[in-house]
N, C-alpha and C. Protein backbone atom coordinates (compact mmCIF):
# COMPACT_ATOMS: atom_id res chain seq x y z
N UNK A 1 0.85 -1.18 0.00
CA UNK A 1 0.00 0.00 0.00
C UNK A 1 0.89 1.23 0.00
N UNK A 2 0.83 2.21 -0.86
CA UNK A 2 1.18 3.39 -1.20
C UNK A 2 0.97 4.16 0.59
N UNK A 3 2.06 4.98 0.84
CA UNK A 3 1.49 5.56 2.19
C UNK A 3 2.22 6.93 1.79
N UNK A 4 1.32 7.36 0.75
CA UNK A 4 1.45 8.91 0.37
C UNK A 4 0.72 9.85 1.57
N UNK A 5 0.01 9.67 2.34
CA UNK A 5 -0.43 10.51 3.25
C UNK A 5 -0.10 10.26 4.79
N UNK A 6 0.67 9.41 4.72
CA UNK A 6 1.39 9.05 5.73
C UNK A 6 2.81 10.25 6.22
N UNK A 7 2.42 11.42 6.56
CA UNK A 7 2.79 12.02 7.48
C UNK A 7 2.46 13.37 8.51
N UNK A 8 3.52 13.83 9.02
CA UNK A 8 3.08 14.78 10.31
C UNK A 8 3.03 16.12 9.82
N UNK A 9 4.06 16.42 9.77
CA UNK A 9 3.98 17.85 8.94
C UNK A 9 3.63 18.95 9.70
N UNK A 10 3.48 18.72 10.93
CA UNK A 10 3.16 20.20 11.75
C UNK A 10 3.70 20.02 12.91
N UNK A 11 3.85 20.77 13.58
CA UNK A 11 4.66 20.88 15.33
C UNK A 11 3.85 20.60 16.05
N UNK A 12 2.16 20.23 15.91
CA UNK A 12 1.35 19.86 16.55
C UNK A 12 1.17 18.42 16.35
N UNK A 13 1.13 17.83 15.06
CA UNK A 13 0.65 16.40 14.66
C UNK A 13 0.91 15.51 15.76
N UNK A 14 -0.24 14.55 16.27
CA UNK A 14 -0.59 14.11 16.34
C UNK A 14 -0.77 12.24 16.03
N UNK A 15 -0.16 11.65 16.51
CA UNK A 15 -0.99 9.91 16.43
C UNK A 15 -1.36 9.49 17.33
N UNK A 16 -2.87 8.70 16.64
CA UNK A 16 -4.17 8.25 17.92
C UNK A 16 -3.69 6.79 17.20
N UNK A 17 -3.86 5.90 18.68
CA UNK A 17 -3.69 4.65 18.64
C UNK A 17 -4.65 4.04 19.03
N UNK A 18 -5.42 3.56 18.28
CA UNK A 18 -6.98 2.94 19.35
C UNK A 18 -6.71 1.63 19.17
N UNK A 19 -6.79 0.92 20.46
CA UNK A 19 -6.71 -0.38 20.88
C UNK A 19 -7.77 -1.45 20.98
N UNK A 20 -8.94 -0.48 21.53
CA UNK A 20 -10.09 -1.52 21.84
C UNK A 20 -11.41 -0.35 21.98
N UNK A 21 -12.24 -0.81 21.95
CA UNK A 21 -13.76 -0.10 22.12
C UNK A 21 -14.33 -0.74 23.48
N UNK A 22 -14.74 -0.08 24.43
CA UNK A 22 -15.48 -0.60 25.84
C UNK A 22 -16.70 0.60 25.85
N UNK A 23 -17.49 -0.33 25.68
CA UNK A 23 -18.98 0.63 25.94
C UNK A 23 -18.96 1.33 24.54
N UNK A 24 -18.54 1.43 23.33
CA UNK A 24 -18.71 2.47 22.38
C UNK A 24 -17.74 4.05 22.62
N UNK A 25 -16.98 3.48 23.52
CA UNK A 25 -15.73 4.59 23.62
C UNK A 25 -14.50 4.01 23.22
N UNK A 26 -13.67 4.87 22.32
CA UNK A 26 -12.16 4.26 22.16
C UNK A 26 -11.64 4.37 23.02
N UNK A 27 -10.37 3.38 23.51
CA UNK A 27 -9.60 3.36 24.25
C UNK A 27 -7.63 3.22 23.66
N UNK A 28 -7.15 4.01 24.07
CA UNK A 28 -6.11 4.04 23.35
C UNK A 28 -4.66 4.54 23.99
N UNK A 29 -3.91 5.68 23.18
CA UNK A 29 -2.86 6.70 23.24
C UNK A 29 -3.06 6.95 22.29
N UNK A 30 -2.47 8.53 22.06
CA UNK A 30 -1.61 9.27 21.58
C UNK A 30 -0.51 9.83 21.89
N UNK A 31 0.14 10.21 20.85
CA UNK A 31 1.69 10.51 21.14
C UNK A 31 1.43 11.79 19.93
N UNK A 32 2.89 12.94 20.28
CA UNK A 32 3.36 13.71 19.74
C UNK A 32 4.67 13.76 19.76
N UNK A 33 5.49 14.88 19.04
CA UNK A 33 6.74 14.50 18.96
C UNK A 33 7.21 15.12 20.06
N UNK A 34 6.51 15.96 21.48
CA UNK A 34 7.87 16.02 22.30
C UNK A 34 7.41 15.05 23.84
N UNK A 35 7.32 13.70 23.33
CA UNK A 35 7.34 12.73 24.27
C UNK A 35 7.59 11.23 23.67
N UNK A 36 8.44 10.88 24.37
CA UNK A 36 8.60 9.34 24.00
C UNK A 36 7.24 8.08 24.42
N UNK A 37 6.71 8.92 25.49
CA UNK A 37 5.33 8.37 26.26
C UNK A 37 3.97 8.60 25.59
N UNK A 38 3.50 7.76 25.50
CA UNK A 38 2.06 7.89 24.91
C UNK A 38 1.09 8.34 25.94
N UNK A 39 0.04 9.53 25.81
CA UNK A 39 -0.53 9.70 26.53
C UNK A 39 -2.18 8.90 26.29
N UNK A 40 -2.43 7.86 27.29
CA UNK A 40 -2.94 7.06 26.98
C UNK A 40 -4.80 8.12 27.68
N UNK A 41 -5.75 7.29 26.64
CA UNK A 41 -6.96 7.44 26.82
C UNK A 41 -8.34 6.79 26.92
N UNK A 42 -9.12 6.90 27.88
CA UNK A 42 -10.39 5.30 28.03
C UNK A 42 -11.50 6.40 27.60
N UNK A 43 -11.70 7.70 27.15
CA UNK A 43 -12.55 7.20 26.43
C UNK A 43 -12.68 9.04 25.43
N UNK A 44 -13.93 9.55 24.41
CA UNK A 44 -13.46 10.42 23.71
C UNK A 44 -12.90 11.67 24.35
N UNK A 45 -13.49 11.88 25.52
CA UNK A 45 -13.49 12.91 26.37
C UNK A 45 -12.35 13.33 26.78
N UNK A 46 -11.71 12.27 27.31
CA UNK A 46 -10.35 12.30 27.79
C UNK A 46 -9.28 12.49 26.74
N UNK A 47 -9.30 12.42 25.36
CA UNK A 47 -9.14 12.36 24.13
C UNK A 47 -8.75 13.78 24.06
N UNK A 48 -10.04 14.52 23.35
CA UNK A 48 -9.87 15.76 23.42
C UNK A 48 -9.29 16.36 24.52
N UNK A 49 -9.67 16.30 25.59
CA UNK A 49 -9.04 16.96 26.54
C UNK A 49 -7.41 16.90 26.65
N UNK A 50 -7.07 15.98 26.29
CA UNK A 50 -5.65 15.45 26.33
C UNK A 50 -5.32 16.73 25.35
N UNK A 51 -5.64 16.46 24.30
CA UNK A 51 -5.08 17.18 22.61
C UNK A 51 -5.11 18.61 23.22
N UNK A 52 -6.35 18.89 23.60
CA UNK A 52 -6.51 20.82 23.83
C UNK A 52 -5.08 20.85 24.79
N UNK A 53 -4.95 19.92 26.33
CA UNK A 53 -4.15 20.59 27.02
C UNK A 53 -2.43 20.57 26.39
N UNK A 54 -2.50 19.76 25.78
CA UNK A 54 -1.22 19.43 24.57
C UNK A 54 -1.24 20.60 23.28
N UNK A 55 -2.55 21.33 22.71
CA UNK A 55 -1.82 22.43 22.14
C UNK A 55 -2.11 23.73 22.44
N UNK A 56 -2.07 23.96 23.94
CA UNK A 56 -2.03 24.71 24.63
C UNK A 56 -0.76 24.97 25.43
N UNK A 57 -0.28 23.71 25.93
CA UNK A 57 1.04 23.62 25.67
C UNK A 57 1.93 24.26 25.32
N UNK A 58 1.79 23.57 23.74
CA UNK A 58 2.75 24.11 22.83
C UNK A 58 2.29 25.49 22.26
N UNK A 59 1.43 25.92 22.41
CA UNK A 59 0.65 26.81 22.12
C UNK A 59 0.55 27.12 20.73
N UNK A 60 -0.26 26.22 20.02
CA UNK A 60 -0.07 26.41 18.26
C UNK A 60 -1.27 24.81 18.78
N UNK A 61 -2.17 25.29 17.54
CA UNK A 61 -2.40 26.21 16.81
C UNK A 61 -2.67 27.33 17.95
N UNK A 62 -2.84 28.24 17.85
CA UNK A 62 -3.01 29.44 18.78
C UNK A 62 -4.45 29.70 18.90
N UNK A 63 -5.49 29.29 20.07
CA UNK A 63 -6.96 29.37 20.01
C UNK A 63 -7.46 30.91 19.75
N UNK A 64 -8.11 30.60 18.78
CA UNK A 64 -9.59 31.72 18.13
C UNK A 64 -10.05 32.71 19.22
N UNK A 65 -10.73 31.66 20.37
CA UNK A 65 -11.27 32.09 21.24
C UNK A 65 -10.90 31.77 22.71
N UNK A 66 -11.22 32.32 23.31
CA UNK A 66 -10.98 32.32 25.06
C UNK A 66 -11.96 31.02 25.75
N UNK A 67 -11.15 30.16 26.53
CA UNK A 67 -12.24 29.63 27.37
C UNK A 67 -13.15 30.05 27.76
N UNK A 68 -14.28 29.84 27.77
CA UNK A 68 -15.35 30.13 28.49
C UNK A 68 -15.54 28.90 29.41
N UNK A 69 -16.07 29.36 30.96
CA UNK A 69 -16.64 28.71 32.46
C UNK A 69 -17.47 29.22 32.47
N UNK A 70 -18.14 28.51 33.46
CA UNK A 70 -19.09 29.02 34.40
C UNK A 70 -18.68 29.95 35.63
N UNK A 71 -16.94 29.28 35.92
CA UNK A 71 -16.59 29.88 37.24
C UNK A 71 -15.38 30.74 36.44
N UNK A 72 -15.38 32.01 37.06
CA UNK A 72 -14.44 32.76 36.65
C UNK A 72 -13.20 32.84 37.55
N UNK A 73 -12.12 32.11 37.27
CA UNK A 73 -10.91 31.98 38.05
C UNK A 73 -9.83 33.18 37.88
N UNK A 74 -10.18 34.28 37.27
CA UNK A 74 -9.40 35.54 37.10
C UNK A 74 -8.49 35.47 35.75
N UNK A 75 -9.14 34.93 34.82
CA UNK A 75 -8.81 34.52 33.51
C UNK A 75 -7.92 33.40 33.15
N UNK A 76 -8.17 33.07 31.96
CA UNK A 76 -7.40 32.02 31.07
C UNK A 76 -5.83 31.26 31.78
N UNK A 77 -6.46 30.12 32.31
CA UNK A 77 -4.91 29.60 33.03
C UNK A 77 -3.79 29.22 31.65
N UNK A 78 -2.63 29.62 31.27
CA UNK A 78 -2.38 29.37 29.85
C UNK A 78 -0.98 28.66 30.15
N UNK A 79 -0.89 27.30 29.47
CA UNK A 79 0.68 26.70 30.10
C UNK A 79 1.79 26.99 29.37
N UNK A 80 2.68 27.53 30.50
CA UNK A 80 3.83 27.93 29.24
C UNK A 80 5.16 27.01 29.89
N UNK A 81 6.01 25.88 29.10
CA UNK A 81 6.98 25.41 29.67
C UNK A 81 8.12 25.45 29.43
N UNK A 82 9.10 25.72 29.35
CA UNK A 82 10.26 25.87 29.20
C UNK A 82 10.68 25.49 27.79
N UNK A 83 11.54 26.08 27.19
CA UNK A 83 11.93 25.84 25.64
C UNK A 83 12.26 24.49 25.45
N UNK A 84 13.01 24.13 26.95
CA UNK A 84 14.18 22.74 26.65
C UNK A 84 12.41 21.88 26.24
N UNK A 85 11.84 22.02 27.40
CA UNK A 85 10.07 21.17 27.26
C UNK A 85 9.83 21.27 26.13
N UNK A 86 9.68 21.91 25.83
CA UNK A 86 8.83 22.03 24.47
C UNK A 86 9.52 21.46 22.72
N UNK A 87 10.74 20.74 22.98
CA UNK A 87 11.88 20.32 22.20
C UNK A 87 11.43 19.08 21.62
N UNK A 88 11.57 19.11 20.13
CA UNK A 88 10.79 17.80 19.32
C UNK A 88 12.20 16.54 19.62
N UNK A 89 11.41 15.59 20.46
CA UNK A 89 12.28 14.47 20.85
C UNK A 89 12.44 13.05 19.81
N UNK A 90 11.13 13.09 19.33
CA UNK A 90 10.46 11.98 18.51
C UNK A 90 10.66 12.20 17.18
N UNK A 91 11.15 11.98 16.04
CA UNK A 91 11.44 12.02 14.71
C UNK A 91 9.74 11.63 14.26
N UNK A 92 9.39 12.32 12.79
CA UNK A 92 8.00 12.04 12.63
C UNK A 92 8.19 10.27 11.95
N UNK A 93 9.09 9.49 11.50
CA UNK A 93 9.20 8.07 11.11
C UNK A 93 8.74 7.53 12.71
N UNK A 94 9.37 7.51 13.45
CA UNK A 94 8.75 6.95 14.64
C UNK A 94 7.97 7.40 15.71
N UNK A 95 6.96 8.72 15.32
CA UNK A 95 5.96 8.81 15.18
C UNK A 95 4.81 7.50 14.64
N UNK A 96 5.27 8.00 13.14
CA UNK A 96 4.61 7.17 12.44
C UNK A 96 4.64 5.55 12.24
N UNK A 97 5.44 5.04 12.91
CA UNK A 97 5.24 3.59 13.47
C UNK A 97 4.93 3.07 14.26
N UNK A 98 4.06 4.34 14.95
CA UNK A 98 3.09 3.36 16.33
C UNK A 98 1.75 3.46 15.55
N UNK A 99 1.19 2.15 15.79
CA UNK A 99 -0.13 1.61 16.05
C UNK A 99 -1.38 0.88 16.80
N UNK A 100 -1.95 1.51 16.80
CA UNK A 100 -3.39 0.79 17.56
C UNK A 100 -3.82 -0.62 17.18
N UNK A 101 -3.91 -1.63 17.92
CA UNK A 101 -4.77 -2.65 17.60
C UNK A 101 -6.27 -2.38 16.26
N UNK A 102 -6.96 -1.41 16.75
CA UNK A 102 -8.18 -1.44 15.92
C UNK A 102 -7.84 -0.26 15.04
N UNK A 103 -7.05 0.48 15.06
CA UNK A 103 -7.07 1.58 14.10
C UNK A 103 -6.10 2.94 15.04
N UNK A 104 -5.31 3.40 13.63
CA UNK A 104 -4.57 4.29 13.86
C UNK A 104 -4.80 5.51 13.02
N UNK A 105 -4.64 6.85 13.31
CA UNK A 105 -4.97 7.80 12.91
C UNK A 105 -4.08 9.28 13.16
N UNK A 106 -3.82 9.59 11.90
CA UNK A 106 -2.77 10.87 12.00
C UNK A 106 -3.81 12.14 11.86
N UNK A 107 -3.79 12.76 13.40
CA UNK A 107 -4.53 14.33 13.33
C UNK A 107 -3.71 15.38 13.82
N UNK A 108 -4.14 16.33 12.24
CA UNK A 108 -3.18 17.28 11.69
C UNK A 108 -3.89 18.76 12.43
N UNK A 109 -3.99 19.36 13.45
CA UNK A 109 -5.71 20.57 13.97
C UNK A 109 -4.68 21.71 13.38
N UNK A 110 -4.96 22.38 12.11
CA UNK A 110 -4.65 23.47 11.87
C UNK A 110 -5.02 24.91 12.19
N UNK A 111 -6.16 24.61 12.79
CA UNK A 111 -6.75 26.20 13.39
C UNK A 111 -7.80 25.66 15.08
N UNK A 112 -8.20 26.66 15.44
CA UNK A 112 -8.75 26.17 16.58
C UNK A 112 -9.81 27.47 16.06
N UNK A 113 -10.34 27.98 15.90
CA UNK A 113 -11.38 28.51 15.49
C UNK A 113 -12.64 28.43 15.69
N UNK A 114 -13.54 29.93 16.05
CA UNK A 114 -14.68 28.93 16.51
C UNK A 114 -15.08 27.99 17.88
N UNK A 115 -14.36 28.30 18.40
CA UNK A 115 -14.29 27.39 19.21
C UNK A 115 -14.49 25.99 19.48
N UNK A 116 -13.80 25.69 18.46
CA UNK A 116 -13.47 24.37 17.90
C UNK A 116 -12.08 23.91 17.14
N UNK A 117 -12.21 22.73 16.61
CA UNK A 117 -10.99 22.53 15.38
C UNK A 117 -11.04 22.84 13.66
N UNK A 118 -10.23 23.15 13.37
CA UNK A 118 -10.35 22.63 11.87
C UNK A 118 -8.72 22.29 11.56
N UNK A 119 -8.98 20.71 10.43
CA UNK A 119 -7.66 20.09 10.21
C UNK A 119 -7.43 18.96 9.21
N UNK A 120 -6.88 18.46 9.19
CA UNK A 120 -7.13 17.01 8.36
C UNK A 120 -6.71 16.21 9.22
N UNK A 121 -7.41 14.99 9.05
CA UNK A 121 -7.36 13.50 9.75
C UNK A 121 -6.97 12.66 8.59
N UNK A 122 -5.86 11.23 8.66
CA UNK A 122 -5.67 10.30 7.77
C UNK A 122 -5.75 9.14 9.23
N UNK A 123 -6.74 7.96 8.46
CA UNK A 123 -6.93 7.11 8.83
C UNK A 123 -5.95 6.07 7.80
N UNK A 124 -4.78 6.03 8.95
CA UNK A 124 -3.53 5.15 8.30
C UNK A 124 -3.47 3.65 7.83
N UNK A 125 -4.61 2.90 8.71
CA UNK A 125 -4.97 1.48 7.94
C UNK A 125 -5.35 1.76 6.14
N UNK A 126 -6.01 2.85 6.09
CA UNK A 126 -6.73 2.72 4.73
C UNK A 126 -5.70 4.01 3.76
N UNK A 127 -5.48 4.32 4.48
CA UNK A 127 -4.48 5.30 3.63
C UNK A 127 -5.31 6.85 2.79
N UNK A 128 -6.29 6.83 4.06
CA UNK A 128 -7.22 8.09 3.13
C UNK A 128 -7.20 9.25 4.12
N UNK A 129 -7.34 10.56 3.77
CA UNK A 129 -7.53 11.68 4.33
C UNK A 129 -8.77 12.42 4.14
N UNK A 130 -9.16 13.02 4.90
CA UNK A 130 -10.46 13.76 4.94
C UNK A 130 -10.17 15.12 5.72
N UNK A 131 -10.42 16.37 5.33
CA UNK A 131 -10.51 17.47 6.46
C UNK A 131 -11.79 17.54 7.22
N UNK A 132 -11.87 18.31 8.39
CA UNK A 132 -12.65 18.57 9.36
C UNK A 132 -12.73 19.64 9.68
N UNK A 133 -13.97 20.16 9.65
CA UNK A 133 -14.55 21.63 10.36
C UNK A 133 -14.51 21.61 11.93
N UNK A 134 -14.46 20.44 12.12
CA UNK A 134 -14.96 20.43 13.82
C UNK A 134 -14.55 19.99 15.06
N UNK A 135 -14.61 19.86 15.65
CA UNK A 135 -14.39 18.30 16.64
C UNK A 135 -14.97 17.80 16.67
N UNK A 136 -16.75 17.71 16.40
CA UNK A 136 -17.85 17.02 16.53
C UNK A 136 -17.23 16.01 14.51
N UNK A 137 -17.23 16.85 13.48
CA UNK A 137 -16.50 15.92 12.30
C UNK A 137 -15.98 14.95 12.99
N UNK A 138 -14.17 15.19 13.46
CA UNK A 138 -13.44 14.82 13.70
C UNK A 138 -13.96 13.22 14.76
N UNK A 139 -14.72 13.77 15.74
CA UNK A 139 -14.92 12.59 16.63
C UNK A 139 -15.96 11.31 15.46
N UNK A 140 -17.15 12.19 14.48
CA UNK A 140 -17.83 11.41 13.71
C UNK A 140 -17.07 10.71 13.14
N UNK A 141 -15.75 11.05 12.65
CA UNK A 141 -15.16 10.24 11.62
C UNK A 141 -14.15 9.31 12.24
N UNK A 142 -13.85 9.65 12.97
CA UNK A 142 -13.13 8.12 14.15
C UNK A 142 -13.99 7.18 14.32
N UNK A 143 -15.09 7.27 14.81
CA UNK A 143 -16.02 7.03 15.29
C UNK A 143 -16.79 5.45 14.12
N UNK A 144 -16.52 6.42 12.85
CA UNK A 144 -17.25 5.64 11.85
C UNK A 144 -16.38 4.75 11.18
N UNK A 145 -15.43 5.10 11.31
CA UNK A 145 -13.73 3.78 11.01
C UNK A 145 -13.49 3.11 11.87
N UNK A 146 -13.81 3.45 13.12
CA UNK A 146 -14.05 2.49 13.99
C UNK A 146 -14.64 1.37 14.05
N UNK A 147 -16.12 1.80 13.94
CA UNK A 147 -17.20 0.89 13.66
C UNK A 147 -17.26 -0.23 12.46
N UNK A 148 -16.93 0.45 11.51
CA UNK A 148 -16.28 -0.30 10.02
C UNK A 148 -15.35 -1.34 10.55
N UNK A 149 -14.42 -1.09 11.61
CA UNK A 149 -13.69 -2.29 11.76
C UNK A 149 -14.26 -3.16 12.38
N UNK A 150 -15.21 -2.59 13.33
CA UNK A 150 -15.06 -3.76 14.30
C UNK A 150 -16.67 -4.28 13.92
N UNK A 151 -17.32 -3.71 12.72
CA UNK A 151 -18.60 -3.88 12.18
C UNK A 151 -19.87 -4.28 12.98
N UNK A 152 -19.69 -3.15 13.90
CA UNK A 152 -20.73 -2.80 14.55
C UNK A 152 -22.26 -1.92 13.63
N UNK A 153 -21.95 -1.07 12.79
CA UNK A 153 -23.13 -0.17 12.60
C UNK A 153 -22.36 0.19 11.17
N UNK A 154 -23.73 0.77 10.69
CA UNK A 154 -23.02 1.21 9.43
C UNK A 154 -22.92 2.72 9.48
N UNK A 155 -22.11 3.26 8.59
CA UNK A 155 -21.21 4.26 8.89
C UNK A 155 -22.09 5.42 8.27
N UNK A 156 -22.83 7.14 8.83
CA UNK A 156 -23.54 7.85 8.57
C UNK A 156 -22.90 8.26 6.98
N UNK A 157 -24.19 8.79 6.13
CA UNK A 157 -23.46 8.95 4.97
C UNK A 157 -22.99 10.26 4.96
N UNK A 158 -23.61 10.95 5.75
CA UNK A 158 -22.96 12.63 5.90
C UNK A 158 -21.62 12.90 5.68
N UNK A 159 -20.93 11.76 6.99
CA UNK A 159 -19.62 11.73 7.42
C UNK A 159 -19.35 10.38 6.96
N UNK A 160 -17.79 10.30 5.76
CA UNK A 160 -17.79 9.38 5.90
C UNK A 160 -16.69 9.20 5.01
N UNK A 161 -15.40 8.38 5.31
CA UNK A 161 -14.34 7.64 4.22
C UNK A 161 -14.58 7.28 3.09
N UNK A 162 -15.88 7.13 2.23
CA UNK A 162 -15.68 6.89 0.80
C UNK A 162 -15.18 7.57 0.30
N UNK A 163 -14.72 6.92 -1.09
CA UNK A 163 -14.59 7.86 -2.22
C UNK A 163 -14.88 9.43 -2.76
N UNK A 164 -16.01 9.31 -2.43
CA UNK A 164 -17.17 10.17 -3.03
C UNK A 164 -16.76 11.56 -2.09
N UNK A 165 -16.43 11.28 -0.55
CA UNK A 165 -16.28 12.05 0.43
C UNK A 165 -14.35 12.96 0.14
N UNK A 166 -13.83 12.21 -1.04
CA UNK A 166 -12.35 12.31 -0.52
C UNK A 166 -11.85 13.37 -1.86
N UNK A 167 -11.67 14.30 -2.01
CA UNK A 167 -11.10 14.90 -3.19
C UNK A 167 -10.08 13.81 -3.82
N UNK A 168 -9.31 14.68 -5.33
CA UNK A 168 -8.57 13.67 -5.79
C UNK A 168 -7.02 13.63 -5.41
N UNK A 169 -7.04 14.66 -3.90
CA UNK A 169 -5.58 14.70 -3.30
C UNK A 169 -5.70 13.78 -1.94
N UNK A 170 -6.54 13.38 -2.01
CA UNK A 170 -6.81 12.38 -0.30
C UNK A 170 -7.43 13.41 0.71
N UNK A 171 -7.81 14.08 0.51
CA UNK A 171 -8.35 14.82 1.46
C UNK A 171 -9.97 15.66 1.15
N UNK A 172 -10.38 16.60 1.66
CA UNK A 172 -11.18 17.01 1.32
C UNK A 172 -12.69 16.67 2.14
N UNK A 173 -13.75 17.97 1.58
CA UNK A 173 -15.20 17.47 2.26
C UNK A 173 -15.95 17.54 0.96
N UNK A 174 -16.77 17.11 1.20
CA UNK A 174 -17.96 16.96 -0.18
C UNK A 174 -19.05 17.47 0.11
N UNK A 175 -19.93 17.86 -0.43
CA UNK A 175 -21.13 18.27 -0.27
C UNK A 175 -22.25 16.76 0.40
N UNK A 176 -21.85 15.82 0.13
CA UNK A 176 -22.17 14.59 1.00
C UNK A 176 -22.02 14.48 2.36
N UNK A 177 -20.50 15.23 2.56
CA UNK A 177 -19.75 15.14 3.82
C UNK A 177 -20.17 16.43 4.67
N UNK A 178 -20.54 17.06 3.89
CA UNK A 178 -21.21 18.61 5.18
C UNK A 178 -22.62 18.43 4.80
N UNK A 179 -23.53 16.94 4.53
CA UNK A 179 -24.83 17.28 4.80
C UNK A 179 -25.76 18.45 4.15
N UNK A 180 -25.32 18.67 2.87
CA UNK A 180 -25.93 19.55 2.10
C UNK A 180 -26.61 19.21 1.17
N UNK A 181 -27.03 17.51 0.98
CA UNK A 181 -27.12 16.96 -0.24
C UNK A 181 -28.92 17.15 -0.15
């Protein structure tokens, strides 16, 4: 298999390793390049949360918007760590040779906007890319490669890895894929 979309390409990228499904939540790690340790996750929540406090971090992409609470703690707690911290340890090749039991996935979040993501995702078993407006995309489309593997449900047509969904560079949304049809 051709693994033309097989890479990182940003100071943020990202690999999700999903291992197993319990209850309809992935369970997994991810890793970035300034840790040799996978930061492991039981279920989506912990997921995201992981990623936000990781590119907050590094601070890139640089968020759109301000947290919003309920409780106002005297503004935005923002982590800043030391240069040596923040030092790419991990080469993106061994990055890219960890995998998940049920599925592995390279996420690329180029903007935080909105108060949300936008980015491209490649689901590395199949070798296809798709961009994302969202995090709500982003979680749909894990979600539905997931399921495909472990052929639980069939996969919404809104959101979704076909063809039809993928421009002719591996990536892309379709008018299928944003539900406009």
């Amino acid at each position: 298999m051709e693994k033309s979309q097989w890479y990182i390409g940003t100071p943020n990228g990202v690999v999700m390793c999903v291992d197993n499904m319990v209850e309809h939540q992935p369970q997994g790690r991810f890793y970035h390049a300034y840790s040799r340790e996978g930061a492991r996750f039981r279920t989506v929540e912990q997921f995201l949360t992981g990623l936000e406090q990781f590119y907050n971090w590094i601070n890139f992409p640089y968020p759109g918007t301000n947290d919003r609470t309920f409780i106002n703690a005297g503004g935005a707690k923002i982590l800043h760590g030391s240069l040596a911290e923040r030092t790419k340890i991990m080469k993106d090749e061994e990055l890219l040779s960890r995998h998940g039991e049920l599925g592995t996935f390279i996420i690329r979040v180029q903007h935080r906007q909105n108060s949300s993501w936008q980015g491209r995702i490649t689901w590395m078993d199949k070798n296809k890319t798709v961009n994302f407006r969202s995090v709500w995309e982003l979680i749909k489309l894990v979600d539905g490669a997931l399921d495909s593997v472990c052929g639980q449900e069939e996969i919404p047509a809104e959101l979704s890895w076909t063809e039809s969904s993928l421009n002719s560079e591996g990536g892309g949304t379709s008018r299928r894929m944003s539900g406009m049809d």
